[in-house]
Protein backbone atom coordinates (compact mmCIF):
# COMPACT_ATOMS: atom_id res chain seq x y z
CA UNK A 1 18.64 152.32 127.57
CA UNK A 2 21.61 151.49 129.64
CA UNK A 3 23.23 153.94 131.56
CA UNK A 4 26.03 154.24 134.03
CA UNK A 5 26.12 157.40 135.81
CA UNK A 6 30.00 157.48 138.14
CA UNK A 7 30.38 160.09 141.25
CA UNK A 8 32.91 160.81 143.71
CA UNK A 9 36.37 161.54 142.20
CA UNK A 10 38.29 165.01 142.87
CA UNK A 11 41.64 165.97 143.71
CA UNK A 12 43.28 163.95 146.57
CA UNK A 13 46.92 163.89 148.48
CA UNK A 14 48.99 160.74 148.00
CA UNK A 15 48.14 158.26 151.25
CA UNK A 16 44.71 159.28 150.82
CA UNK A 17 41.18 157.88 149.87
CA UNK A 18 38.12 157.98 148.01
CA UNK A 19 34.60 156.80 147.16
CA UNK A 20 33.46 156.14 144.10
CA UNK A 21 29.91 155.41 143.19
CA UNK A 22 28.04 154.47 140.59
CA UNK A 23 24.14 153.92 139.59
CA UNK A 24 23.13 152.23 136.49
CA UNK A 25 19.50 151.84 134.63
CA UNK A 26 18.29 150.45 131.72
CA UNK A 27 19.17 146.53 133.08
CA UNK A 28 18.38 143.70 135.42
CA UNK A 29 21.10 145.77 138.03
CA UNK A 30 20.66 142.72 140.80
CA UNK A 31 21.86 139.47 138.47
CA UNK A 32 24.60 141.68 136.28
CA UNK A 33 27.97 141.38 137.42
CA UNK A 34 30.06 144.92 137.59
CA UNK A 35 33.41 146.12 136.95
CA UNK A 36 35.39 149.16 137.46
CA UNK A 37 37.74 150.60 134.62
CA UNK A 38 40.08 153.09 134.72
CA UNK A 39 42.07 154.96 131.75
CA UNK A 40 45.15 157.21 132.19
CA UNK A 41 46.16 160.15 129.55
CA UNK A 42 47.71 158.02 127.07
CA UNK A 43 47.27 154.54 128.28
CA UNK A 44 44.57 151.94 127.28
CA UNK A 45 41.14 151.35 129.38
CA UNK A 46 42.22 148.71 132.39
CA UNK A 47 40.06 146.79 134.78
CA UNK A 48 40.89 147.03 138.57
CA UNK A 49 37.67 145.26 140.47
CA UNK A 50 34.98 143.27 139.37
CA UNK A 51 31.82 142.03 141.74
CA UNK A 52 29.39 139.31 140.20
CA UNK A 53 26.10 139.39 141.66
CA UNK A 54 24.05 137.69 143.41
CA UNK A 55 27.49 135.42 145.39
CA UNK A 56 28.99 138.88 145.43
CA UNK A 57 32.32 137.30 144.32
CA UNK A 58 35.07 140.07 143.77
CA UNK A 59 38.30 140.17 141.86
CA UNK A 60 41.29 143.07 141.46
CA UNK A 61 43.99 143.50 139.14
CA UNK A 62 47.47 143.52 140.78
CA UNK A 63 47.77 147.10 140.80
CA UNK A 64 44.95 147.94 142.97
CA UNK A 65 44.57 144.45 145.35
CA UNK A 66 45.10 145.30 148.78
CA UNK A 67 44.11 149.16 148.11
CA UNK A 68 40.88 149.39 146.63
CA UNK A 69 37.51 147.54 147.65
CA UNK A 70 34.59 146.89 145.30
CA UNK A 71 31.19 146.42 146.65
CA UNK A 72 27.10 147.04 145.17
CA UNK A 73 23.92 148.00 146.94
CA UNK A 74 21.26 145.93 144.81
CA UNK A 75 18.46 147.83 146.50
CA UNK A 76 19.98 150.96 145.17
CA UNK A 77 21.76 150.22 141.59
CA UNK A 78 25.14 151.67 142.71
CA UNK A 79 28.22 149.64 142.68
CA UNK A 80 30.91 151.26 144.49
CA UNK A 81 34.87 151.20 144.80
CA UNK A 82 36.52 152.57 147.85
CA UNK A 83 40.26 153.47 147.07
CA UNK A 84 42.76 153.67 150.11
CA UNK A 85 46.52 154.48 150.17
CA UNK A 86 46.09 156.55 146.89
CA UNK A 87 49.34 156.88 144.31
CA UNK A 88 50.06 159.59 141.68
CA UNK A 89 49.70 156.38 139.30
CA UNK A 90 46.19 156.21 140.39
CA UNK A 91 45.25 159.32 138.40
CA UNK A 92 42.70 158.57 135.57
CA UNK A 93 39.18 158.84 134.91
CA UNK A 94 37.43 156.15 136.34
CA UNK A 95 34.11 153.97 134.62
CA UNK A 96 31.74 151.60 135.79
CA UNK A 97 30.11 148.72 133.46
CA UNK A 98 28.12 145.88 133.22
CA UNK A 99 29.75 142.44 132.59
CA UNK A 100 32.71 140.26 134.37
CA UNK A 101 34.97 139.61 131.82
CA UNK A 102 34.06 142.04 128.78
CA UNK A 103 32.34 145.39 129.06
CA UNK A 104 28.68 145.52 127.64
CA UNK A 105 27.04 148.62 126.87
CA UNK A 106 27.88 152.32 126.27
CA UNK A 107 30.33 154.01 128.55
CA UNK A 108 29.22 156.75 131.56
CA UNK A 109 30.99 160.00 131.44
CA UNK A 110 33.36 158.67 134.36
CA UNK A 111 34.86 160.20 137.44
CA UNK A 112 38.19 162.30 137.29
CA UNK A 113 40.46 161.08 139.95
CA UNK A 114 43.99 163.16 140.41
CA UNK A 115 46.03 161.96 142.70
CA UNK A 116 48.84 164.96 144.05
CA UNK A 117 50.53 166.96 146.33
């Protein structure tokens, strides 16, 4: 069974940063590419980073390239997304999945992340 188990959101200022992790199961973890998805109250589900595995090739959408970092420890299942220089906009839940260009499998319970002052 597939699972994707996110950690690591909370409440943070504007400017600031965190660490989001994530450990999956139930798949090959070391040949699967992974993406992180976010979704905002109201707005659809949008990929930000994507890391194929094993090149470790990495892609962002606009909104987060030059901000947020996507990286995987094979040895340990966990893909993880640093975030830096944190916006209100940022705010959303935030999901981990298998796949590069569509999502396969059932989604994790996510990470809140709120972004304020």
């Amino acid at each position: 069974q597939v699972q994707f188990v996110e950690s690591g959101g909370g409440l943070v200022q504007p400017g600031g940063s965190l660490r989001l992790s994530c450990t999956a199961s139930g798949f090959i973890f070391n040949t699967a590419a992974m993406s992180w998805y976010r979704q905002a109250p109201g707005k659809e589900r949008e990929r930000l980073a994507r890391i194929s595995s094993p090149a470790g090739s990495t892609n962002y959408a606009d909104s987060v390239k030059g901000r947020f970092t996507i990286s995987r420890d094979n040895a340990k299942n966990t893909v993880y997304l640093q975030m830096n220089s944190l916006k209100p906009e940022d705010t959303a839940v935030y999901y981990c999945n298998r796949g590069w260009s569509t999502p396969i499998g059932s989604w994790g319970q996510g990470t809140q992340v709120t972004v304020s002052s």
